[in-house]
PDB file of N, CA and C in Angstrom:
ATOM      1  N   UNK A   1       9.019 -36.255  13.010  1.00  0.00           N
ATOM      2  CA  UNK A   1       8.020 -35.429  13.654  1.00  0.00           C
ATOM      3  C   UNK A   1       6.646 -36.078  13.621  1.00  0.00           C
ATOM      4  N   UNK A   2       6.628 -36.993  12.523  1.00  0.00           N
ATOM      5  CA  UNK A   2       5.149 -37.431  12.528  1.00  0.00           C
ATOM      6  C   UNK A   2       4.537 -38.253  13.448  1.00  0.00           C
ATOM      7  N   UNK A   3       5.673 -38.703  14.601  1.00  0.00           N
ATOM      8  CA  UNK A   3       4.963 -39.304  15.883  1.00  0.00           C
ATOM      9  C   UNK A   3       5.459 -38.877  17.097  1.00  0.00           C
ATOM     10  N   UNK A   4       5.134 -37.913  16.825  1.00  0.00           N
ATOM     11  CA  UNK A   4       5.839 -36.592  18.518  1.00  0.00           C
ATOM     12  C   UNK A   4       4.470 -36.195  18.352  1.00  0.00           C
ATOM     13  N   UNK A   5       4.011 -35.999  19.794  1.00  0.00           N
ATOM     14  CA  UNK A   5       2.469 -35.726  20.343  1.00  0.00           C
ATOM     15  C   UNK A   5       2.732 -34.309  20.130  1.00  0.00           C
ATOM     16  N   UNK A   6       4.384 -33.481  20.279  1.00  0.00           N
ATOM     17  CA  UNK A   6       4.283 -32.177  20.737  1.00  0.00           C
ATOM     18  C   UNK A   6       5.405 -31.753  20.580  1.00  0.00           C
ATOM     19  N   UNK A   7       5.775 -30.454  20.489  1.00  0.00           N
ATOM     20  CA  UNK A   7       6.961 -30.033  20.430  1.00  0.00           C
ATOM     21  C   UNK A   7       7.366 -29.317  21.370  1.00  0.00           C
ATOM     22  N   UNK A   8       8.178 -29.954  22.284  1.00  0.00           N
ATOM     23  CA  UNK A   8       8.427 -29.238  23.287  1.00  0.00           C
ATOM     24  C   UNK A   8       9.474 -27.836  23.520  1.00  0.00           C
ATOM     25  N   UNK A   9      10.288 -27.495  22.797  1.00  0.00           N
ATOM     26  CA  UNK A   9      11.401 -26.631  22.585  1.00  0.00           C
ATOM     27  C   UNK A   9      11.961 -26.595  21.459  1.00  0.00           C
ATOM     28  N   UNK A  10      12.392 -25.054  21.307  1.00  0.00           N
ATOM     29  CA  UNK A  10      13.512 -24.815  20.341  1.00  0.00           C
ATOM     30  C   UNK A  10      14.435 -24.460  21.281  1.00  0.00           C
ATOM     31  N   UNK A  11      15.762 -24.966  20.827  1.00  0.00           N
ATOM     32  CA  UNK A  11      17.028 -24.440  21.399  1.00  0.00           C
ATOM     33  C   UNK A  11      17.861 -24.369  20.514  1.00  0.00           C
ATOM     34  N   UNK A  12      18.344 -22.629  20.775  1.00  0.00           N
ATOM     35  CA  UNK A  12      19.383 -22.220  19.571  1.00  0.00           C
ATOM     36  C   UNK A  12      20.716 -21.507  20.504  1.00  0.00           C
ATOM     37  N   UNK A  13      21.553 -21.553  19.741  1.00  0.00           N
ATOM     38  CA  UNK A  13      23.221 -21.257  20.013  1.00  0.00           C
ATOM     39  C   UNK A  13      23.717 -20.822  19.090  1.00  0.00           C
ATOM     40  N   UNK A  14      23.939 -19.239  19.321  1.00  0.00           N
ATOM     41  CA  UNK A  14      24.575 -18.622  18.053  1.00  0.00           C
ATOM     42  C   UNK A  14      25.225 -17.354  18.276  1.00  0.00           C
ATOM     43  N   UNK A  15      25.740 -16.608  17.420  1.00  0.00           N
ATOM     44  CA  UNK A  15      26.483 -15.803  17.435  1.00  0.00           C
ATOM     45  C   UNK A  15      26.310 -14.829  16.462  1.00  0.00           C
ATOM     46  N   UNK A  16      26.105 -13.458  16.375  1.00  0.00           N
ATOM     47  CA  UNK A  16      25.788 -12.820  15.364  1.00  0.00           C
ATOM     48  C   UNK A  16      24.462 -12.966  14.786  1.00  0.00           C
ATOM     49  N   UNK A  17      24.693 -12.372  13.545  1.00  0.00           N
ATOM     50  CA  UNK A  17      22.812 -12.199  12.860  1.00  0.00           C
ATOM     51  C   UNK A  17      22.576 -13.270  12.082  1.00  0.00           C
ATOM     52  N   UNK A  18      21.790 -14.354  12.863  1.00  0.00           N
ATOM     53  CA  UNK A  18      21.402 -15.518  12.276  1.00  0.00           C
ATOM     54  C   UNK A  18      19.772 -14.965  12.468  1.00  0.00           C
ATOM     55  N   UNK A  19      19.569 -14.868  10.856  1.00  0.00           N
ATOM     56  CA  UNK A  19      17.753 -15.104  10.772  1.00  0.00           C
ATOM     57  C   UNK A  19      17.179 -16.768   9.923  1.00  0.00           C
ATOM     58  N   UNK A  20      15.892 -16.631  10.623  1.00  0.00           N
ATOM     59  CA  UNK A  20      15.425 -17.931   9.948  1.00  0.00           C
ATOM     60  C   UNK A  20      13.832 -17.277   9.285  1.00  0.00           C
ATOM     61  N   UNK A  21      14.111 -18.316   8.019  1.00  0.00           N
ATOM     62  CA  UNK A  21      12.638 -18.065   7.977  1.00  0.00           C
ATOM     63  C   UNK A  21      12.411 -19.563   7.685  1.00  0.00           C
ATOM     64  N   UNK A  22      10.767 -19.788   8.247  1.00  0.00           N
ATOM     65  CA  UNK A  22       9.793 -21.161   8.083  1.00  0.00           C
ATOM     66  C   UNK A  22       8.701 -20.816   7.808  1.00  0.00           C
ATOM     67  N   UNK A  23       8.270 -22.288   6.800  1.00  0.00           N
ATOM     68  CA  UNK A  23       7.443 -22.387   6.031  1.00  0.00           C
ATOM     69  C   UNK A  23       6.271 -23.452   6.675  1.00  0.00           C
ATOM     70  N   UNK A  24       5.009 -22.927   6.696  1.00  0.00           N
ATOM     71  CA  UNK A  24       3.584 -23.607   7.176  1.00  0.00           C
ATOM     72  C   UNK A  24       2.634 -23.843   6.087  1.00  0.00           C
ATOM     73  N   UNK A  25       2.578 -25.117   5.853  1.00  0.00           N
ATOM     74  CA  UNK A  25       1.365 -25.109   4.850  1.00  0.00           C
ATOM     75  C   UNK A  25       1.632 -24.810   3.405  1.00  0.00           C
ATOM     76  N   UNK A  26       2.889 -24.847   3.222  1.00  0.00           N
ATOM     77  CA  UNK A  26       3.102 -23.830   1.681  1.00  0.00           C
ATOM     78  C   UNK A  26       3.567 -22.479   2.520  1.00  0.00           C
ATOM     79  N   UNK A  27       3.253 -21.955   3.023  1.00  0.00           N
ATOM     80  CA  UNK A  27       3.540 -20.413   3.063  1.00  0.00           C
ATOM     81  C   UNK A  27       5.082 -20.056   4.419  1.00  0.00           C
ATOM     82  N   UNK A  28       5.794 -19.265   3.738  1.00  0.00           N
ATOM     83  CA  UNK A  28       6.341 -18.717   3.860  1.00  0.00           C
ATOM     84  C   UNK A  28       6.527 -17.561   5.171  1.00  0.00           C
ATOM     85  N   UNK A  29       7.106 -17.426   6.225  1.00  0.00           N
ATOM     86  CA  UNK A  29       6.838 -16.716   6.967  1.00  0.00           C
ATOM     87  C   UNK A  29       8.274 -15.484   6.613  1.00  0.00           C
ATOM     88  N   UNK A  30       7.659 -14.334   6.710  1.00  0.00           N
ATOM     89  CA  UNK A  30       9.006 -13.455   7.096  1.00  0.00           C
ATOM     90  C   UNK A  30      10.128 -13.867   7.676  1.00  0.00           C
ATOM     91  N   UNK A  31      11.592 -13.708   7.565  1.00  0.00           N
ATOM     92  CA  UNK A  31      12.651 -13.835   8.081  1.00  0.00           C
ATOM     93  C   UNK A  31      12.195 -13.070   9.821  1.00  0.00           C
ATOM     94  N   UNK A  32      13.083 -13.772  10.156  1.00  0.00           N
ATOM     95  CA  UNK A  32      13.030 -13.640  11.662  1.00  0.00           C
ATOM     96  C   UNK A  32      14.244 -14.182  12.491  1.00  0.00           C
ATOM     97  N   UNK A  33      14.636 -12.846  13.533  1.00  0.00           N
ATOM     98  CA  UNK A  33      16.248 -13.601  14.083  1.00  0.00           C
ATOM     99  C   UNK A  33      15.582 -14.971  15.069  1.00  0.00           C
ATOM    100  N   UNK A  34      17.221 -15.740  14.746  1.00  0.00           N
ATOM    101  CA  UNK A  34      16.855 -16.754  15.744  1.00  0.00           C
ATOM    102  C   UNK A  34      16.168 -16.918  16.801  1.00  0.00           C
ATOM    103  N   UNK A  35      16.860 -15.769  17.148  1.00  0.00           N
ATOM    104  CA  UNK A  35      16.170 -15.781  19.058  1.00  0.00           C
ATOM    105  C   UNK A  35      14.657 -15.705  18.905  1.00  0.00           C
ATOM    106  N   UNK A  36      13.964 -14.553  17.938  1.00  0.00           N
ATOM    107  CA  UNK A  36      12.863 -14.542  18.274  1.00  0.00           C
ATOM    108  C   UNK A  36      11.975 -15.837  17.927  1.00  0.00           C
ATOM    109  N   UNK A  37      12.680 -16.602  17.046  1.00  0.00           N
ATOM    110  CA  UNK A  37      11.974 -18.209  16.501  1.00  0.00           C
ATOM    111  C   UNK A  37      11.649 -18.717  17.620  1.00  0.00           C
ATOM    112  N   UNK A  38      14.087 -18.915  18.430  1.00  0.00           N
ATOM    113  CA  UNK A  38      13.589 -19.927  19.538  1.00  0.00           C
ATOM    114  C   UNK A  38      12.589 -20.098  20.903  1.00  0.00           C
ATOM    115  N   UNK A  39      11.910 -18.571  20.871  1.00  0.00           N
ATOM    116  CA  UNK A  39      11.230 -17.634  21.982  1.00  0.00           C
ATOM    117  C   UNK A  39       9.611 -18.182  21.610  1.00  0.00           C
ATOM    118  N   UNK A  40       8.968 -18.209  20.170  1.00  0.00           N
ATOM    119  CA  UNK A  40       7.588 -18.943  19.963  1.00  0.00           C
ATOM    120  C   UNK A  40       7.374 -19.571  21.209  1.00  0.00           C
ATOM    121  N   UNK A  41       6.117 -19.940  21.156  1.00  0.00           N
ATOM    122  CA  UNK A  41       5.169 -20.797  21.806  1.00  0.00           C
ATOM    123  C   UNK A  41       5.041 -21.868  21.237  1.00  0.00           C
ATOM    124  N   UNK A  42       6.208 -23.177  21.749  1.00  0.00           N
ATOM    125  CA  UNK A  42       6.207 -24.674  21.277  1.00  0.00           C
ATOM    126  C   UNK A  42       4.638 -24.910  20.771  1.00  0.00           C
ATOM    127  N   UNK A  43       3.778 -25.203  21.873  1.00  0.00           N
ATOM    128  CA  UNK A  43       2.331 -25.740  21.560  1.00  0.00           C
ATOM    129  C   UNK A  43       1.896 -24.633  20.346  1.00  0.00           C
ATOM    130  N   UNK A  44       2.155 -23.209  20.089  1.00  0.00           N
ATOM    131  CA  UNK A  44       1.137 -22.417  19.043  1.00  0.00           C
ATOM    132  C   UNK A  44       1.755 -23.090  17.955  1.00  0.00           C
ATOM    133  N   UNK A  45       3.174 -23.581  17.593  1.00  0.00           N
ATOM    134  CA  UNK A  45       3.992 -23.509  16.499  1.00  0.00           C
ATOM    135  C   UNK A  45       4.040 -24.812  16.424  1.00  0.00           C
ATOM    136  N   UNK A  46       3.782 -26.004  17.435  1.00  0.00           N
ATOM    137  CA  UNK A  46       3.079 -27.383  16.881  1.00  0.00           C
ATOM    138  C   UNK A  46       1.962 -27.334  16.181  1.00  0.00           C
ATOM    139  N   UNK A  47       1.390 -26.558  16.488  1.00  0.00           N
ATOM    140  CA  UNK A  47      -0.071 -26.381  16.367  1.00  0.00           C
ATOM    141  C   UNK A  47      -0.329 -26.136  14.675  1.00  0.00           C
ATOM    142  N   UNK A  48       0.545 -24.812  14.317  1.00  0.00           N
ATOM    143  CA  UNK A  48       0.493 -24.520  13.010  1.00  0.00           C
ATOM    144  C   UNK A  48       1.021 -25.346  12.090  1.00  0.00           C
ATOM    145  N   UNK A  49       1.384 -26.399  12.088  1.00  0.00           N
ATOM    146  CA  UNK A  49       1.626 -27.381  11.304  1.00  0.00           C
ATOM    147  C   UNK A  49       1.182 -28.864  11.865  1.00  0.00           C
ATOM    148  N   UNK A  50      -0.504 -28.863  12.266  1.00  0.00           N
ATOM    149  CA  UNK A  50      -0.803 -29.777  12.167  1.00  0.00           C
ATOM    150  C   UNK A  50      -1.084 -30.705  11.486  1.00  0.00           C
ATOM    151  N   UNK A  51      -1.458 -29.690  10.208  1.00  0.00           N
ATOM    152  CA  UNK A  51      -2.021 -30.800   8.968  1.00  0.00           C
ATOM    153  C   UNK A  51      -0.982 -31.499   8.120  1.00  0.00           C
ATOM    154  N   UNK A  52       0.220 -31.099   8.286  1.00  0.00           N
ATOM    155  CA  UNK A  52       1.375 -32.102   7.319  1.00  0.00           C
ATOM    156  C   UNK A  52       2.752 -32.518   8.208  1.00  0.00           C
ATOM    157  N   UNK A  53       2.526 -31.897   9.460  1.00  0.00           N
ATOM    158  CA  UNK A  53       3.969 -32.455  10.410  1.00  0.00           C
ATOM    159  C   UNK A  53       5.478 -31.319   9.597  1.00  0.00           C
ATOM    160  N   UNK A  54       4.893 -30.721   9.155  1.00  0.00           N
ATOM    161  CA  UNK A  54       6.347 -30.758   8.118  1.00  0.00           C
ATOM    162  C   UNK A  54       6.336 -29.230   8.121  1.00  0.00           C
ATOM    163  N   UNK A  55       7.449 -28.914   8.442  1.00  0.00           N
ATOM    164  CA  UNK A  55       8.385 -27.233   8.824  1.00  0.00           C
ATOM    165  C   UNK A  55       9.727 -26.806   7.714  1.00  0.00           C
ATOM    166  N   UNK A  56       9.595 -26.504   6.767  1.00  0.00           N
ATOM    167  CA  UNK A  56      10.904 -26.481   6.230  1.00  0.00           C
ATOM    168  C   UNK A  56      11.507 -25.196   6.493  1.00  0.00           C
ATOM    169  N   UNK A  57      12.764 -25.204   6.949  1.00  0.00           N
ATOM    170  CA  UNK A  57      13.447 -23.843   7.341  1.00  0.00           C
ATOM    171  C   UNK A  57      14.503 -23.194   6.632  1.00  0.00           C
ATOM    172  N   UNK A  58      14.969 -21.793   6.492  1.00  0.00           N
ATOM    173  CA  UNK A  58      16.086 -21.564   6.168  1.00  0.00           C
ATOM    174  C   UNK A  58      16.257 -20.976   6.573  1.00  0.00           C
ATOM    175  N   UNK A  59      18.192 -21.201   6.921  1.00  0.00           N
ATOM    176  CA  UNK A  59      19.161 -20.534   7.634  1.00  0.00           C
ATOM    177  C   UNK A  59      19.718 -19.559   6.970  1.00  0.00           C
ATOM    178  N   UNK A  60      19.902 -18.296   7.475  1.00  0.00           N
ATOM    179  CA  UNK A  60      21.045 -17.096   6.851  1.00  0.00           C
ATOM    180  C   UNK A  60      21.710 -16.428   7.769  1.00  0.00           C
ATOM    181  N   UNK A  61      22.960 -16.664   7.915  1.00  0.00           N
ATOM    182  CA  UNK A  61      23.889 -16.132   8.478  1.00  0.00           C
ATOM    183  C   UNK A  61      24.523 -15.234   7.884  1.00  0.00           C
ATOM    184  N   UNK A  62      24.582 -13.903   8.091  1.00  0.00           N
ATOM    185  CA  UNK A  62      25.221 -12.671   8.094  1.00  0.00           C
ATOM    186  C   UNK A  62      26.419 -12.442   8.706  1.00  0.00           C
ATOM    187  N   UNK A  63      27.582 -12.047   8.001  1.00  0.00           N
ATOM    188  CA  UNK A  63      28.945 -11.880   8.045  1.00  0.00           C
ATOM    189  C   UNK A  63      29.526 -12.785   8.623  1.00  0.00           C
ATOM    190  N   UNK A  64      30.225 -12.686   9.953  1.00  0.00           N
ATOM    191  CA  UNK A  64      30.937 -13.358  11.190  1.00  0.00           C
ATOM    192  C   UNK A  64      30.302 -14.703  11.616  1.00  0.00           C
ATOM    193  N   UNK A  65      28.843 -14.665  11.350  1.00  0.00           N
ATOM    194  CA  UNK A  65      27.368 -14.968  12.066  1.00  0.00           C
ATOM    195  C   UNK A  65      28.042 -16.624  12.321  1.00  0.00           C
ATOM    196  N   UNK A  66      27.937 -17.631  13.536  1.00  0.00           N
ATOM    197  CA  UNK A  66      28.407 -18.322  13.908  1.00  0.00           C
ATOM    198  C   UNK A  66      26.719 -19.596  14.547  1.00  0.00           C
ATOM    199  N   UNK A  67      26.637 -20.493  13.805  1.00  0.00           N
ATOM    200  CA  UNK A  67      25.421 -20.874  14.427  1.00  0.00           C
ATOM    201  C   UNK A  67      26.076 -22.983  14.997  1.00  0.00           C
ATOM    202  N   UNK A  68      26.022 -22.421  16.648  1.00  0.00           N
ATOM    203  CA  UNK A  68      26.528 -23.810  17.281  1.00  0.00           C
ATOM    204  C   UNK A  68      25.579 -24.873  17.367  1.00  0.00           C
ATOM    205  N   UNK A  69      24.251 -24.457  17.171  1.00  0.00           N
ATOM    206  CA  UNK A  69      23.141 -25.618  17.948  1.00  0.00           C
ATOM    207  C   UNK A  69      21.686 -25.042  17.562  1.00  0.00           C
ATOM    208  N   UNK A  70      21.007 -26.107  16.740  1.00  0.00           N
ATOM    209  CA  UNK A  70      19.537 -25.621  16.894  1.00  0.00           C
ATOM    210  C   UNK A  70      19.054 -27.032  16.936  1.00  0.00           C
ATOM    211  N   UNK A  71      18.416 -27.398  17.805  1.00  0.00           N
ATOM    212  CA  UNK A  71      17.807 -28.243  18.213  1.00  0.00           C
ATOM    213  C   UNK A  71      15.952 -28.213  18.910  1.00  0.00           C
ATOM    214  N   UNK A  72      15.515 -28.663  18.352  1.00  0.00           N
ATOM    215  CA  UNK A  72      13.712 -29.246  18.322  1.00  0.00           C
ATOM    216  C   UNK A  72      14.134 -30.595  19.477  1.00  0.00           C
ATOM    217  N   UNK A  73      13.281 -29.998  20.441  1.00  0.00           N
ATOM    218  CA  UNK A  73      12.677 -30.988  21.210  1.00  0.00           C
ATOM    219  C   UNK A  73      11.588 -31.437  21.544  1.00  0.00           C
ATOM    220  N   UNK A  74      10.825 -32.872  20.749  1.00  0.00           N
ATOM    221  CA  UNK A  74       9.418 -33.217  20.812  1.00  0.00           C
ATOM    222  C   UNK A  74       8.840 -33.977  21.679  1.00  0.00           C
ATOM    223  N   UNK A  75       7.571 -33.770  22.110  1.00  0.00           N
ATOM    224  CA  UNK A  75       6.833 -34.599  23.543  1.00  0.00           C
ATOM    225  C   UNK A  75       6.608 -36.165  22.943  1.00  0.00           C
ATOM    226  N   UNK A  76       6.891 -37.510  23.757  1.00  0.00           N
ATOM    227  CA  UNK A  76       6.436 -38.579  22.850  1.00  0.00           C
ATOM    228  C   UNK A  76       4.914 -38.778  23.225  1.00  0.00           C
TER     229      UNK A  76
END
């Protein structure tokens, strides 16, 4: 990530109750279902991690919960 001008997309593929939560800066954001992650505003959510490049995420899948594809796509 540290030499992508931008982040152009999230793209997710899933099934059931997949929430994520990510971390900015140290902090912690509320769990949140996929969809509404992959739905952000690329440029606001580049944006919030300008100062270290660095997003750490976690996945939780609930029961059945089936997750095919999450993929970050960055501007060069």
């Amino acid at each position: 990530m540290r030499d992508a001008a931008g982040l152009a997309g999230v793209l997710a593929e899933f099934a059931g109750d997949v929430q994520i939560t990510y971390t900015v800066d140290g902090t912690p954001h509320r769990p949140m279902p996929l969809a509404e992650f992959a739905a952000l505003d690329p440029a606001a959510l580049w944006e919030s991690i300008a100062a270290t490049r660095k997003m750490p995420i976690r996945l939780q899948l609930a029961g059945g919960a089936v997750l095919k594809k999450l993929k970050f796509t960055y501007e060069s």
